[in-house]
Protein backbone atom coordinates (compact mmCIF):
# COMPACT_ATOMS: atom_id res chain seq x y z
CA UNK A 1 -5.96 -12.36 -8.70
CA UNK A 2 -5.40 -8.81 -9.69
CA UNK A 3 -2.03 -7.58 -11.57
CA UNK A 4 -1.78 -5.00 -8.69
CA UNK A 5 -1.08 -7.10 -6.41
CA UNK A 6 0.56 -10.13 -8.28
CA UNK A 7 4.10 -9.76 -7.57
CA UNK A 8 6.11 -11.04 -10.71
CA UNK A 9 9.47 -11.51 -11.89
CA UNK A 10 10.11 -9.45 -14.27
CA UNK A 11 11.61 -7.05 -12.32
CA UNK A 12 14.18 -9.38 -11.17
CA UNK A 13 14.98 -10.75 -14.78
CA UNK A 14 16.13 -7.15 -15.36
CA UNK A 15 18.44 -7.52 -12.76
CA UNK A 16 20.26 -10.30 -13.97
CA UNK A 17 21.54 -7.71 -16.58
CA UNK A 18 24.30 -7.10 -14.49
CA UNK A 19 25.28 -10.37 -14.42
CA UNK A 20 24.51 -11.76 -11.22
CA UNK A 21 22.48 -14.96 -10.76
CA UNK A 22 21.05 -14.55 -7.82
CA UNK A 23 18.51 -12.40 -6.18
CA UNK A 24 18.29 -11.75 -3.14
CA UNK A 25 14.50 -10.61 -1.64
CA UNK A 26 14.60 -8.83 1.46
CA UNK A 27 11.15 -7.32 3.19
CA UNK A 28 10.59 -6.20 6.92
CA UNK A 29 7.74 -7.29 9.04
CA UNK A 30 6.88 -5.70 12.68
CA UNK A 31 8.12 -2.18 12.38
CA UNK A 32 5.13 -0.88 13.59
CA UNK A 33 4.28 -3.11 16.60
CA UNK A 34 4.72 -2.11 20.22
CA UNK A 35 5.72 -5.19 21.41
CA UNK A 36 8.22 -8.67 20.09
CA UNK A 37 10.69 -8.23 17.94
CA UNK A 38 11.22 -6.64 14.60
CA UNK A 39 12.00 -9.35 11.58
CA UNK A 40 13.43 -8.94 8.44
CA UNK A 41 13.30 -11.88 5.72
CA UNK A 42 15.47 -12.70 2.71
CA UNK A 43 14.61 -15.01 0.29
CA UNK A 44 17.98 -16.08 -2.28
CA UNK A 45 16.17 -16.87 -5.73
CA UNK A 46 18.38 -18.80 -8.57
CA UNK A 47 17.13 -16.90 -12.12
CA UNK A 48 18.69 -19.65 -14.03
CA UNK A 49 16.82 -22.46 -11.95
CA UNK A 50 14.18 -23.99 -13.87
CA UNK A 51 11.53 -23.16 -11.43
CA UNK A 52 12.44 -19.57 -11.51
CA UNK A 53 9.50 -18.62 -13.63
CA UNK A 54 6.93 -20.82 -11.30
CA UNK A 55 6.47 -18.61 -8.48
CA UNK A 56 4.15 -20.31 -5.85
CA UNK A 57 0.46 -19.87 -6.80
CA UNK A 58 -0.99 -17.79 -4.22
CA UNK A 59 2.06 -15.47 -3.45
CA UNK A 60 1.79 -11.68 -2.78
CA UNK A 61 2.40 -9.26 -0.02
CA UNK A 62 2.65 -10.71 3.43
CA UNK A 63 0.03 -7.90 4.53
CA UNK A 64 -2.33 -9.27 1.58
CA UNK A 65 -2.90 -12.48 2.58
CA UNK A 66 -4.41 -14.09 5.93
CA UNK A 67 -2.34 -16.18 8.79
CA UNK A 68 -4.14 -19.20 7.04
CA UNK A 69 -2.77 -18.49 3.66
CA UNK A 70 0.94 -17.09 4.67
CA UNK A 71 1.19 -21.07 6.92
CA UNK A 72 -0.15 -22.98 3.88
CA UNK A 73 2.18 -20.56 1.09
CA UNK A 74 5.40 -21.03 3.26
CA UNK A 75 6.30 -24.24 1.97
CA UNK A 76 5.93 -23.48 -1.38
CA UNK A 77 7.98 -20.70 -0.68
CA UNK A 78 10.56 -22.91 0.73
CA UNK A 79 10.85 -25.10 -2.60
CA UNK A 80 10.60 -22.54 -4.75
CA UNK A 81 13.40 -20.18 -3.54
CA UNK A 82 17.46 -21.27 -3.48
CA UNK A 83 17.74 -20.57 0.07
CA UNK A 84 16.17 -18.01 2.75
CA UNK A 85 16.36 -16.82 6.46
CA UNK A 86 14.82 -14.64 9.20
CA UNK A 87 16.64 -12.39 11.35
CA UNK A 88 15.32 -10.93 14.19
CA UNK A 89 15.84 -8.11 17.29
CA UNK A 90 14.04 -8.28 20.38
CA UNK A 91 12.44 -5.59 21.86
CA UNK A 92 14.60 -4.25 24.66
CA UNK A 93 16.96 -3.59 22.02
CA UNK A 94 14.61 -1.76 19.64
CA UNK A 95 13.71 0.49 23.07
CA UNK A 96 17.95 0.67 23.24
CA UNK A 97 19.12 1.01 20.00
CA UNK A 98 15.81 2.26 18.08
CA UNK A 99 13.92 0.74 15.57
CA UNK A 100 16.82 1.22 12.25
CA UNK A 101 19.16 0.38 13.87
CA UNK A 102 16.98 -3.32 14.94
CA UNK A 103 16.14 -3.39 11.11
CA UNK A 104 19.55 -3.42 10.30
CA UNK A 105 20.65 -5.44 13.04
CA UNK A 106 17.91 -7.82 12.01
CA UNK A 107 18.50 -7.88 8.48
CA UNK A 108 22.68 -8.53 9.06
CA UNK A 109 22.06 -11.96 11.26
CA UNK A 110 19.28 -12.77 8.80
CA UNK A 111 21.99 -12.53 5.70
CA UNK A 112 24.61 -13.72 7.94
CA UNK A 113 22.36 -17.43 8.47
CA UNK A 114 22.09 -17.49 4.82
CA UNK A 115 25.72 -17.43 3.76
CA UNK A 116 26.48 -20.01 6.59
CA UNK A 117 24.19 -22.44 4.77
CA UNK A 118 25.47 -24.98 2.78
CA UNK A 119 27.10 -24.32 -0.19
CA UNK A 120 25.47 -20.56 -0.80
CA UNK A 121 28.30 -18.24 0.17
CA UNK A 122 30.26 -20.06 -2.81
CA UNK A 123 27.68 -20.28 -4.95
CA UNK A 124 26.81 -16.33 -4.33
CA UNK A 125 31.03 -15.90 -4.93
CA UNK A 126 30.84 -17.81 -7.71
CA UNK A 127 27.56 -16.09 -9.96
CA UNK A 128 26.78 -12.82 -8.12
CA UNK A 129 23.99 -11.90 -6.42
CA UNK A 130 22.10 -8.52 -5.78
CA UNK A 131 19.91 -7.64 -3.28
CA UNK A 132 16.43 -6.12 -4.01
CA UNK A 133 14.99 -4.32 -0.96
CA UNK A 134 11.58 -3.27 -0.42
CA UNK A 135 11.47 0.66 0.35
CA UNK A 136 12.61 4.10 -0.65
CA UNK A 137 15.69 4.22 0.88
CA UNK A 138 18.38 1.37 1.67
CA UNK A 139 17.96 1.37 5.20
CA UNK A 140 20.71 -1.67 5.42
CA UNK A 141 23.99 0.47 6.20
CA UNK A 142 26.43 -1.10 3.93
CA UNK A 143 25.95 -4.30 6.31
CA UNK A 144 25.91 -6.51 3.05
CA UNK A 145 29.11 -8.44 2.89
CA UNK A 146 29.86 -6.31 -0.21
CA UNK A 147 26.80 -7.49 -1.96
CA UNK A 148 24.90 -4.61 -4.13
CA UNK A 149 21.48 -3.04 -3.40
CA UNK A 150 18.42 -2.14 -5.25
CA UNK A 151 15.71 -0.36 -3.60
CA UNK A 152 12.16 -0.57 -5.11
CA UNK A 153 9.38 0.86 -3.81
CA UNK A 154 6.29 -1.22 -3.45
CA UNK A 155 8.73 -4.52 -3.93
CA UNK A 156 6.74 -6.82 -1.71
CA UNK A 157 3.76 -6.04 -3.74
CA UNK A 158 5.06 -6.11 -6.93
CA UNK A 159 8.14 -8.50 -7.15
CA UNK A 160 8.22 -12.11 -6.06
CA UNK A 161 11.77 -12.61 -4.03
CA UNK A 162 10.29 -9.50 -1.69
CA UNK A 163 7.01 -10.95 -1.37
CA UNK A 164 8.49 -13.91 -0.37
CA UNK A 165 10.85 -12.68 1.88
CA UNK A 166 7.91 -10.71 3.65
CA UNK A 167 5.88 -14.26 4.04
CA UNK A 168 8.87 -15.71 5.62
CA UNK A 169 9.75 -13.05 8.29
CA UNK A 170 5.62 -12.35 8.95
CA UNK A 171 5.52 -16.55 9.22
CA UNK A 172 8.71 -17.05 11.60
CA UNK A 173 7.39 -13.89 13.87
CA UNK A 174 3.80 -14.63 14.43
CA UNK A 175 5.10 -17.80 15.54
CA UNK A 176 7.18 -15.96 18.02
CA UNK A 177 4.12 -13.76 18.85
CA UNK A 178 2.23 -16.93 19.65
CA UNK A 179 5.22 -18.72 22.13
CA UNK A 180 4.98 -15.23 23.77
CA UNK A 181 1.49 -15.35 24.17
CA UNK A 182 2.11 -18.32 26.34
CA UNK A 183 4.61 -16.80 28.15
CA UNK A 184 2.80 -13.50 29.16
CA UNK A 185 -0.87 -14.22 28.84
CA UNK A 186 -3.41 -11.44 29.10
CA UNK A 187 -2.47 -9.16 26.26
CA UNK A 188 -3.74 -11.45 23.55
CA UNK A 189 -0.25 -11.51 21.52
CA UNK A 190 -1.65 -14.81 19.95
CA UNK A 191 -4.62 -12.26 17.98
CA UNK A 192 -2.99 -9.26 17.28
CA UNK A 193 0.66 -10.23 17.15
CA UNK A 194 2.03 -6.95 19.29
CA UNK A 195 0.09 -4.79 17.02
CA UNK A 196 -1.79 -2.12 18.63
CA UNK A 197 -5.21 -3.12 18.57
CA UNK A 198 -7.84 -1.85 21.13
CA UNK A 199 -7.68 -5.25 23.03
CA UNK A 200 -3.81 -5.08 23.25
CA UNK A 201 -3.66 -1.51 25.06
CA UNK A 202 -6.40 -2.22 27.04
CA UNK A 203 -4.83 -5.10 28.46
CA UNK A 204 -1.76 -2.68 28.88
CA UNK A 205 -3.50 -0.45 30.71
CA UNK A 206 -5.34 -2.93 33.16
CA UNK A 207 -1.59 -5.08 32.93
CA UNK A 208 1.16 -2.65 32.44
CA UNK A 209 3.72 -3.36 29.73
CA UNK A 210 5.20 -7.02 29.87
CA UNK A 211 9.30 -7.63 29.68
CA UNK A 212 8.41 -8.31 25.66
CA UNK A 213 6.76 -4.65 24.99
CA UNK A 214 8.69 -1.89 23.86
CA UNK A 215 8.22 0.40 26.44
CA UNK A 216 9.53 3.60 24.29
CA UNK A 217 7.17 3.94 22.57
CA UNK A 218 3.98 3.09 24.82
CA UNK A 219 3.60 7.22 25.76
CA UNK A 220 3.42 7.89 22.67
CA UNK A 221 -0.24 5.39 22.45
CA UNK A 222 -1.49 5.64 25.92
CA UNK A 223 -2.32 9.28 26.40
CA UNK A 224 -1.79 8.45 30.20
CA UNK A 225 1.51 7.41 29.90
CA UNK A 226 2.98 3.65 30.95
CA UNK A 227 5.81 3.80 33.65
């Protein structure tokens, strides 16, 4: 597997400088999708665990690796990390609030489930954490429980906790994409997951937008317009 897109941990280990303990991976999936929801992922690793250096053979960017291989890395991902969570915002709130204010939304009751599992808030209290967020910008708000940030571009590429988090969230919302399939058949959710492939706003077109689309941003693909 190529270095360039073999996330490692050697970013994190410089965190640890500070003197926090934990990491805490956080990566975005479904920004860019006109319908479901937005999710955002965060993956708690312990550095002083003694799996800490055996990151899960396989692992990279969510958007590197097929639906087979995210299904068969999540559990790997699951024994590896500390702890992790997926938070997510539906899309009649995205077409409300817009799409930041979902991420952040998203990423809050995603951090939120974390610290209300057992025994991490206290541990977090007890060592430190920081949070390492894939980006340019920290696009959280402050809505960290206090907790400090670290923005790195190209994280979920090149650092393991982010690439993680991104298998989680792309994991837990396909699965979403694929009840909703069921739910509103037609548009082929179950293929491209909201995404907007040919098929999808065809079947728009012929369908008109389902109670799952975001409808704000439909004129802005179908040069017709979608009431």
């Amino acid at each position: 597997m190529s270095s360039k897109t073999s996330p490692t941990i050697e970013f994190e280990r410089s965190l640890t400088q500070s003197g926090a303990r934990f990491i805490i991976g956080i990566d975005e999936v479904g920004r860019g999708a006109v319908a479901g929801p937005v999710a955002v992922g965060v993956a708690l690793i312990d550095t002083q665990s003694a799996d800490f250096a055996d990151i899960p053979a396989g692992l990279r960017d969510s958007k590197l690796l097929s639906e087979r291989q995210r299904e068969a890395l999540q559990p790997l991902i699951t024994t590896w990390m500390h702890a992790g969570s997926v938070g997510m915002v539906e899309a009649s709130a995205i077409d409300e609030k817009g799409i930041v204010h979902s991420l952040t939304l998203s990423a809050s009751r995603a951090l939120t489930a974390l610290l209300d599992q057992d025994g991490v808030a206290q541990a977090i209290a007890r060592d430190g954490a920081v949070i390492l967020l894939d980006g340019t910008h920290n696009w959280l708000e402050g809505h960290t429980g206090g907790l400090p940030v670290t923005v790195r571009a190209k994280a979920d590429r090149d650092c393991a906790s982010v690439a993680a988090a991104s298998v989680l969230a792309k994991v837990a919302r396909d699965h979403v994409m694929v009840e909703l399939a069921g739910e509103h058949p037609g548009y082929g959710f179950e293929g491209h997951k909201g995404y907007a492939s040919e098929l999808h706003i065809n079947a728009i077109r012929t369908l008109g937008p389902s109670a799952v689309h975001r409808k704000t941003w439909l004129t802005k693909i179908l040069s017709a317009g979608v009431n």
